[in-house]
Protein backbone atom coordinates (compact mmCIF):
# COMPACT_ATOMS: atom_id res chain seq x y z
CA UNK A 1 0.00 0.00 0.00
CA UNK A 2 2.91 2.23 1.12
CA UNK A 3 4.66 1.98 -2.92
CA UNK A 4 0.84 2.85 -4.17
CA UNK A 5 0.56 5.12 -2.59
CA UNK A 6 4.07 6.65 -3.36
CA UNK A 7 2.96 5.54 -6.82
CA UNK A 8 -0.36 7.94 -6.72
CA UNK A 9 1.87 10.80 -5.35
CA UNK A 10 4.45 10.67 -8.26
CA UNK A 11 1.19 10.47 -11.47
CA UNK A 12 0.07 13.43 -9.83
CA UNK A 13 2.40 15.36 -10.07
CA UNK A 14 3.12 14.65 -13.74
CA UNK A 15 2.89 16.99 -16.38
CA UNK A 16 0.36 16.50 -19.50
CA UNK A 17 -2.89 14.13 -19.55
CA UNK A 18 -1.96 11.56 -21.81
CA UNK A 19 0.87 10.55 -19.26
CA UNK A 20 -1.12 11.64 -16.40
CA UNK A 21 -3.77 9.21 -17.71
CA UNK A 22 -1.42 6.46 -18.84
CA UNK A 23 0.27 6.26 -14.76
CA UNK A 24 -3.27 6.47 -13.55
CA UNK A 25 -4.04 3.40 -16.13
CA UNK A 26 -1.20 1.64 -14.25
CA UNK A 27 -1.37 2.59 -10.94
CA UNK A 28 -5.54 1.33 -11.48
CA UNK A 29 -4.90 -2.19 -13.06
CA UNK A 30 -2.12 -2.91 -10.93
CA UNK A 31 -4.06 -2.32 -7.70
CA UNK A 32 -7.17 -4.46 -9.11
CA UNK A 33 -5.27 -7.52 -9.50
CA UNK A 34 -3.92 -6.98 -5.91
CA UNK A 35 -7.25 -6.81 -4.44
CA UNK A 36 -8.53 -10.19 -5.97
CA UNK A 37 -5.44 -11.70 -4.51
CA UNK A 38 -5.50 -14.30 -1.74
CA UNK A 39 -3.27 -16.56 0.30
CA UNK A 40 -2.12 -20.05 -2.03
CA UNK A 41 -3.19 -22.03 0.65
CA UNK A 42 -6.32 -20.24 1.54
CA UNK A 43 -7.41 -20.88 -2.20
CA UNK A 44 -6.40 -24.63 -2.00
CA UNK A 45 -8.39 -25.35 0.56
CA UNK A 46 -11.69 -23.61 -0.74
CA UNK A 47 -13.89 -26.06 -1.43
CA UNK A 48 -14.83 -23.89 -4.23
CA UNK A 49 -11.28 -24.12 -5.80
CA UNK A 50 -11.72 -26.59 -9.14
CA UNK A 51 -9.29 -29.39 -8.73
CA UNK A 52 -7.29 -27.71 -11.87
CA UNK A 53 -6.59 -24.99 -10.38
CA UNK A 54 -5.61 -26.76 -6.86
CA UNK A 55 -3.69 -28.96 -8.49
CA UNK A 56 -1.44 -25.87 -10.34
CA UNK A 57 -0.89 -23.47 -7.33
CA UNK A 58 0.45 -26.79 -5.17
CA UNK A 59 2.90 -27.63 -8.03
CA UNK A 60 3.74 -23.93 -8.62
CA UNK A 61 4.59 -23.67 -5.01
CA UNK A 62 6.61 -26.28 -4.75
CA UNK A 63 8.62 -24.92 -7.90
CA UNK A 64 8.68 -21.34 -6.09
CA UNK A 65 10.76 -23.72 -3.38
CA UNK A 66 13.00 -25.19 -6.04
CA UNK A 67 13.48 -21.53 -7.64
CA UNK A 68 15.12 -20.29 -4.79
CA UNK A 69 16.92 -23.40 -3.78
CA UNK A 70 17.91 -25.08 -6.82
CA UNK A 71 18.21 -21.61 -8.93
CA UNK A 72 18.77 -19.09 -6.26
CA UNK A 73 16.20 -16.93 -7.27
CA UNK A 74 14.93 -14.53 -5.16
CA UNK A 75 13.26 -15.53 -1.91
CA UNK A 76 10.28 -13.37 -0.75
CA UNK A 77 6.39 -13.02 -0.96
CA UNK A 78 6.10 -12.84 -4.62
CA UNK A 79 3.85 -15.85 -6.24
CA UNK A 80 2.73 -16.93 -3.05
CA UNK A 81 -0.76 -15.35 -3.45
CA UNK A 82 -3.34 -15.82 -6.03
CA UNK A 83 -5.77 -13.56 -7.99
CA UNK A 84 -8.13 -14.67 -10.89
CA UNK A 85 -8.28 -11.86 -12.71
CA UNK A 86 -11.21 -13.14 -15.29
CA UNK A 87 -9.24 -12.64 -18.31
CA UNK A 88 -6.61 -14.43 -20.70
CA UNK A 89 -3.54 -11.83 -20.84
CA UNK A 90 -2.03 -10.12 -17.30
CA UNK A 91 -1.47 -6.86 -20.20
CA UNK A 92 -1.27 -6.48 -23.70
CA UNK A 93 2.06 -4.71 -24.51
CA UNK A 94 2.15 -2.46 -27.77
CA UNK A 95 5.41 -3.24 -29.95
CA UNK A 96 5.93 -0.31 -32.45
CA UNK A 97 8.60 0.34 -35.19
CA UNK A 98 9.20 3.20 -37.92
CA UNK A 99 7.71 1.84 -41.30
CA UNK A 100 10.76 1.02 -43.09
CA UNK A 101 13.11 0.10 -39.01
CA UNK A 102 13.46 -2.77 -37.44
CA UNK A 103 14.38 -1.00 -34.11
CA UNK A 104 11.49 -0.65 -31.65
CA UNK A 105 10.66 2.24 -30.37
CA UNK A 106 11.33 2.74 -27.05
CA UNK A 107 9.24 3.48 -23.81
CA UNK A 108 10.92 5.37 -20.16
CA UNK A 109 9.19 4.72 -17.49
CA UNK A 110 9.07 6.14 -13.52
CA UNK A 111 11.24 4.02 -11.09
CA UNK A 112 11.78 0.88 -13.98
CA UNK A 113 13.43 2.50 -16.93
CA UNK A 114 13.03 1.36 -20.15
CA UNK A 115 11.06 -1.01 -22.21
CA UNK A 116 10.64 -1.46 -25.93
CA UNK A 117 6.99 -2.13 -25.27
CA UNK A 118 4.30 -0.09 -23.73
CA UNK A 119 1.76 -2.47 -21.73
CA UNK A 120 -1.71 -1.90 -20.95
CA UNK A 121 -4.04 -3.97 -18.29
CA UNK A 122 -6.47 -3.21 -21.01
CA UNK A 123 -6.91 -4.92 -24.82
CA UNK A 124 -8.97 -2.16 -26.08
CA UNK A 125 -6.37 0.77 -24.60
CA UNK A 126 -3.61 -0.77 -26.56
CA UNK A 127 -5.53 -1.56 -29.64
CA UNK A 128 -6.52 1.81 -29.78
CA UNK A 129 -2.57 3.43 -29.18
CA UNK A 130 -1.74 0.78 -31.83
CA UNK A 131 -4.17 2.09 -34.16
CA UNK A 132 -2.53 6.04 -33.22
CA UNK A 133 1.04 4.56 -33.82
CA UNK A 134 -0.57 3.28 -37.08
CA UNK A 135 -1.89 6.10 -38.33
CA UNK A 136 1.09 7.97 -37.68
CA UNK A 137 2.77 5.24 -39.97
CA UNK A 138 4.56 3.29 -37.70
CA UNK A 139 4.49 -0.88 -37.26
CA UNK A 140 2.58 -1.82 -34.91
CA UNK A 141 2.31 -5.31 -32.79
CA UNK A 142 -0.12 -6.01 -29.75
CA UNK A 143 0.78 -8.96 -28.13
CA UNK A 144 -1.10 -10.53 -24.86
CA UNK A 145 1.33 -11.68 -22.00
CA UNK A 146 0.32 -13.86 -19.10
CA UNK A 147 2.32 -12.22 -16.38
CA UNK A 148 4.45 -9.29 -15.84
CA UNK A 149 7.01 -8.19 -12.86
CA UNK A 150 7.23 -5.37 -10.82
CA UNK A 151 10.85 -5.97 -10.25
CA UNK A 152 10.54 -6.29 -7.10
CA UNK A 153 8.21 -2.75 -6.17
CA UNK A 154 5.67 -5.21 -4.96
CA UNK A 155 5.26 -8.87 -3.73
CA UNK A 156 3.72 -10.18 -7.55
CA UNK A 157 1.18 -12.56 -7.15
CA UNK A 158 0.46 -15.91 -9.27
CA UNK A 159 -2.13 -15.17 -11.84
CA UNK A 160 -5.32 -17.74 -13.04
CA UNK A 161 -3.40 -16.49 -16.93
CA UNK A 162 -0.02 -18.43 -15.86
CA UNK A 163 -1.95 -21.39 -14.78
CA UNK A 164 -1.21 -23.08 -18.38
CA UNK A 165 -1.89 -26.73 -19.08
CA UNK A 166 1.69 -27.14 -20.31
CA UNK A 167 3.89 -27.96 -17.07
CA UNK A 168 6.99 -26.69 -19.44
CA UNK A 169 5.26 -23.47 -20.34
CA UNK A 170 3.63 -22.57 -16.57
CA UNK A 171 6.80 -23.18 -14.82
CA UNK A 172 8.66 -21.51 -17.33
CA UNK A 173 6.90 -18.13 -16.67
CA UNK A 174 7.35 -18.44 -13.25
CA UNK A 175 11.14 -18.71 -13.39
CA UNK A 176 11.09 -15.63 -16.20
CA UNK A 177 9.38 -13.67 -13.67
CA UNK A 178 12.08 -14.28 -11.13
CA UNK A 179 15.05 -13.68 -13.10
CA UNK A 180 13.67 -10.25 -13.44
CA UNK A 181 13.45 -9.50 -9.57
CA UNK A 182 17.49 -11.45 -9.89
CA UNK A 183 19.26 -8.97 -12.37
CA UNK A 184 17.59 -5.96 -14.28
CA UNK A 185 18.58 -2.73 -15.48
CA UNK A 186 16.64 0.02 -16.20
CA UNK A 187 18.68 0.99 -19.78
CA UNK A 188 18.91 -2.55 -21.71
CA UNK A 189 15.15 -4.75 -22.61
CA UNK A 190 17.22 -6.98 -24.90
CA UNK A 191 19.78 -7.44 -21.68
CA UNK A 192 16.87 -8.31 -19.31
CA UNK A 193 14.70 -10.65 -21.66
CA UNK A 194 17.78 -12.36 -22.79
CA UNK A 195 18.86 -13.30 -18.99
CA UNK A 196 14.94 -14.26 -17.78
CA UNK A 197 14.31 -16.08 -21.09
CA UNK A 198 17.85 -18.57 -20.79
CA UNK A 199 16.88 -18.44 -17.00
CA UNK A 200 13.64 -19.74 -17.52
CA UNK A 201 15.22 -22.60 -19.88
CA UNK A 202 17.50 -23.60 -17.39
CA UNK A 203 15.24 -23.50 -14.89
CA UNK A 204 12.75 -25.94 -16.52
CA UNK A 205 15.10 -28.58 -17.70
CA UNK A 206 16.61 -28.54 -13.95
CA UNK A 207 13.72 -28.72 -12.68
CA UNK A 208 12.61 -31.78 -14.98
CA UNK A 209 16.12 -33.58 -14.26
CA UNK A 210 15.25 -33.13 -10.32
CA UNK A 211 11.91 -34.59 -10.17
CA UNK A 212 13.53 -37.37 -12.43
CA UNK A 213 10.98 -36.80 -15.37
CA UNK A 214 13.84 -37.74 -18.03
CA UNK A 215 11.57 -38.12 -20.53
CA UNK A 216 9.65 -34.41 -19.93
CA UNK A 217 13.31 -33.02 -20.17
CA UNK A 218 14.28 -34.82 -23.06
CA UNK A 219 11.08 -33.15 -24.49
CA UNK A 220 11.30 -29.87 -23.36
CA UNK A 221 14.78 -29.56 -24.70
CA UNK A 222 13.40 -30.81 -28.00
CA UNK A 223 10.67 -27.81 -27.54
CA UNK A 224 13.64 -25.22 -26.85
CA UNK A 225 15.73 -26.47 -30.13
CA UNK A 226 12.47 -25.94 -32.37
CA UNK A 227 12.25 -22.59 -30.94
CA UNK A 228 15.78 -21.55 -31.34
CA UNK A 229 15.31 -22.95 -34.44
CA UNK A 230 12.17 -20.85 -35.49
CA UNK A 231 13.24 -17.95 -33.98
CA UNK A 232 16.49 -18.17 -35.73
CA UNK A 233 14.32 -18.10 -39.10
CA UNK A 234 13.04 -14.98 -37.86
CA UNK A 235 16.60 -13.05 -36.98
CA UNK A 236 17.87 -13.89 -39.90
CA UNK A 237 14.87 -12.13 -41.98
CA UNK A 238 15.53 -9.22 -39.20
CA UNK A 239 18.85 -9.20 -40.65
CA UNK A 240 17.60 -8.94 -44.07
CA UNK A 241 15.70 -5.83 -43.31
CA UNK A 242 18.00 -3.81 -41.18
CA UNK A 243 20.57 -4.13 -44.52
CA UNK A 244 18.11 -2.98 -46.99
CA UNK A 245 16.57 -0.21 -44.54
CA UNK A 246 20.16 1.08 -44.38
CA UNK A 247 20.60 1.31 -48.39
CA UNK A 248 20.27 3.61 -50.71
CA UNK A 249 17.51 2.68 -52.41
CA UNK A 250 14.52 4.83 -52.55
CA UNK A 251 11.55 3.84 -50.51
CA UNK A 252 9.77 2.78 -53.01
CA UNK A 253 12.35 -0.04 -53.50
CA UNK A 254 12.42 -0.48 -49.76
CA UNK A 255 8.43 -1.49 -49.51
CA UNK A 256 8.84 -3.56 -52.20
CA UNK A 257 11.40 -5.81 -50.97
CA UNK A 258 9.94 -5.33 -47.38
CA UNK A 259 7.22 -7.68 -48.78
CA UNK A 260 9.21 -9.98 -50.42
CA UNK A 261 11.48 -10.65 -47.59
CA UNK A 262 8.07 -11.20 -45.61
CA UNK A 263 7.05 -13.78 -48.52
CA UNK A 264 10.23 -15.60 -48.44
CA UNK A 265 10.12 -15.99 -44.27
CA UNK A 266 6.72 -17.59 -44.61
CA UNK A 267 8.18 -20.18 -47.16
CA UNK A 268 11.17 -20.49 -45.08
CA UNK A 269 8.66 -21.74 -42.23
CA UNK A 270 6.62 -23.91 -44.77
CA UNK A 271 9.99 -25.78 -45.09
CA UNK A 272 11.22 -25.74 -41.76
CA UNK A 273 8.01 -27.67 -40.90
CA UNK A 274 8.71 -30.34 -43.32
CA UNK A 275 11.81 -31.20 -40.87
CA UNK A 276 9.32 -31.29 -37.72
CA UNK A 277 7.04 -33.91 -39.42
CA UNK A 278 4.00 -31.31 -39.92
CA UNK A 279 4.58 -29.97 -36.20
CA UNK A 280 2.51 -26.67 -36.55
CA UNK A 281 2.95 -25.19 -33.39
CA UNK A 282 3.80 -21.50 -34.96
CA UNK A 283 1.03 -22.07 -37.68
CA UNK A 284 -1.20 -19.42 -35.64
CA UNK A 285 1.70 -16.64 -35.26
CA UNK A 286 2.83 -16.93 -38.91
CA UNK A 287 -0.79 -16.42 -40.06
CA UNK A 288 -0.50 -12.81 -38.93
CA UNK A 289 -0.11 -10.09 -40.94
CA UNK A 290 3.53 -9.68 -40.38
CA UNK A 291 5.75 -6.60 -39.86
CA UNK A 292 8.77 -5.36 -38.58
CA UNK A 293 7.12 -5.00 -35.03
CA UNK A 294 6.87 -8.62 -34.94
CA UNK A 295 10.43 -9.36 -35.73
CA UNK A 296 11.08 -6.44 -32.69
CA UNK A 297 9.64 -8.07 -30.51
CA UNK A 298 11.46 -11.68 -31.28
CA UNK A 299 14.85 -9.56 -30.66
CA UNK A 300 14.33 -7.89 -27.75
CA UNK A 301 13.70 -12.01 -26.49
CA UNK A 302 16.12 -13.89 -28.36
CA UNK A 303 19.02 -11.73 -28.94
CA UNK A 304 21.76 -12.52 -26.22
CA UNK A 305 19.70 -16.12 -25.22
CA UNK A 306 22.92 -18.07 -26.96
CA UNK A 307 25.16 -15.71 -25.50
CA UNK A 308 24.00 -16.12 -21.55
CA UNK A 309 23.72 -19.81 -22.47
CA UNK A 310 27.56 -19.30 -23.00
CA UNK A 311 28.50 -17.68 -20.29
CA UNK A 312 26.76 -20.49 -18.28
CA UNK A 313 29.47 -23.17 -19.86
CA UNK A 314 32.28 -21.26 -18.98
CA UNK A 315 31.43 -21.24 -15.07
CA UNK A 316 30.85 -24.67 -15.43
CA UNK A 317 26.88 -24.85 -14.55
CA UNK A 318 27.64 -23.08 -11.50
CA UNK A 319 24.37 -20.59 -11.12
CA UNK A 320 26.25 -18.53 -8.67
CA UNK A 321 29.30 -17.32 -10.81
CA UNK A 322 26.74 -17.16 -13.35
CA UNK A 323 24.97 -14.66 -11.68
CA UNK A 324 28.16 -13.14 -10.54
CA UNK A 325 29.19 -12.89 -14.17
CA UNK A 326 25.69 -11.59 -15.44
CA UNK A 327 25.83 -9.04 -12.37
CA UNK A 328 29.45 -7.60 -13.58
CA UNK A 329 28.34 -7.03 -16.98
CA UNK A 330 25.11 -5.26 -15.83
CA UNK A 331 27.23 -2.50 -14.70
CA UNK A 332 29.24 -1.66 -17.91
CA UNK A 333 27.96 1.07 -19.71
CA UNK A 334 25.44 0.10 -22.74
CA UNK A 335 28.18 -0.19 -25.18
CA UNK A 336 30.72 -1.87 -23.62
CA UNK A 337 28.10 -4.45 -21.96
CA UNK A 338 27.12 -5.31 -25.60
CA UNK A 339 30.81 -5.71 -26.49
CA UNK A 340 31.10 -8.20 -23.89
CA UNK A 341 28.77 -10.15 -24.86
CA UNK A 342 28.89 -10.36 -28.41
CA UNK A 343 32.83 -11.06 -27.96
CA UNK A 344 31.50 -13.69 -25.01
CA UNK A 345 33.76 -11.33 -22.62
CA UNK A 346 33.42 -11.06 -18.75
């Protein structure tokens, strides 16, 4: 109550009423979900709990045990309460990009920094700011996430939108949502969605390999090749556009090959499917209306994964030098922190 209200204090004092309104936005939807929320264990013993949902929030909590034991992640109140917030998506962050750009715009925020996203706790509120960004001419994405951290600000609760049937994929988020409360900085989104995403990985096969489920890790690694392997198709199209934004050639040129290269990633992923016997797991995403947003949004994820994943081999497994590592390049300056780990340097 004390950071909401500190929170209230700060909107108010904002100037102009689109920000003004945005804080208030929020401070609002933040605060909801932290009414509905409720002890774990009061909720698993309500009769009225669904055996589902019982069955989730017991697992979860033993995984919120492994987390900081077996991962060292951060040990506090967070994910230890439960609110069923009625809906699919925690937010539904707004990816943007300059027509012919593959950088996202970027976002500053009060007391968290920056973000290459702007999230809403409402569909129709980004859906409409996509639509401005639009008409101002700029790529636009809305994408739906199932959880979101206040690094640390408050004590997060567990959400009935991370409560997925796939063990893999709930667990997963929970472990992403730590590593942000582990290591952030407020000047770097590719930096801190790198580190929770290869967290998250490692987290998940660990925790697999400690219940003795050899079989669910041998799977789950299978999942995380695919997706390195699909999001790899993706980069490399990235790639593709930054070049031919950078050229010479007129704009007119530049749209024209902008659709191409959009052409030629969807029969890339027609043939990548071929090698995963028909698995159509993507089928849904690649149905989209593609733009450079979407590829934005795939970076600021997947960038440095391979490169943490490194730095993880050279301390030998050891999470704590990892961390160690991860913590010492967190306080280079932006350039020099990029440096280090494209060159795989300490």
């Amino acid at each position: 109550m004390r950071t909401l209200l500190l929170l209230f204090v700060i909107v108010i004092t904002l100037p102009g009423c689109s920000t003004l309104s945005y804080y208030l936005g929020a401070v609002n939807g933040h605060a909801e979900i932290l009414n509905r929320q409720r002890p774990v264990g009061e909720v698993v013993k309500d009769p009225a709990t669904s055996e589902t949902v019982r069955d989730a929030l017991l697992q979860i909590q033993q995984a919120r045990r492994f987390a900081v034991e077996a991962l060292l992640l951060p040990d506090n109140d967070s994910y230890r309460y439960y609110a069923d917030i009625d809906r699919p998506y925690a937010v539904w962050n707004v990816i943007a990009t300059p027509e012919l750009s593959v950088e996202p715009r970027q976002w500053c925020f009060l007391l968290v920094g920056c973000f290459s996203y702007r999230g809403y706790f409402s569909e129709h509120k980004a859906d409409a700011y996509a639509r401005q960004l639009q008409e101002q001419g700029d790529d636009t994405h809305v994408a739906g996430a199932r959880a979101y951290s206040t690094l640390g600000w408050f004590d997060d609760p567990l959400l009935n939108t991370m409560l997925l049937h796939d063990e893999a994929h709930r667990l997963g988020v929970l472990f992403h949502e730590l590593a942000h409360q582990k290591i952030y900085i407020d000047d770097d989104p590719a930096f801190n969605e790198g580190f929770a995403v290869f967290v998250q990985q490692v987290g998940v096969r660990r925790w697999f390999e400690a219940q003795g489920m050899d079989e669910a890790a041998d799977r789950y690694q299978q999942t995380v090749q695919r997706r390195a392997r699909f999001h790899g198709l993706l980069l490399e199209t990235r790639e593709k556009l930054a070049k031919l934004y950078a050229s010479e050639q007129p704009d007119r040129i530049k749209r024209e090959q902008k659709r191409q290269h959009f052409a030629d990633l969807k029969q890339a992923y027609r043939q990548l499917k071929r090698q995963w016997n028909g698995y159509g797991g993507y089928d849904e995403w690649m149905q989209q209306p593609l733009n450079n947003a979407h590829l934005a949004l795939v970076a600021t994820y997947r960038e440095h994964v391979a490169r943490f994943e490194r730095l993880l081999e050279q301390h030998n497994g050891d999470l704590a030098a990892f961390y160690t590592a991860v913590e010492r390049l967190a306080k280079l300056p932006p350039g020099q922190r990029k440096a280090a780990l494209l060159n795989n340097v300490e």
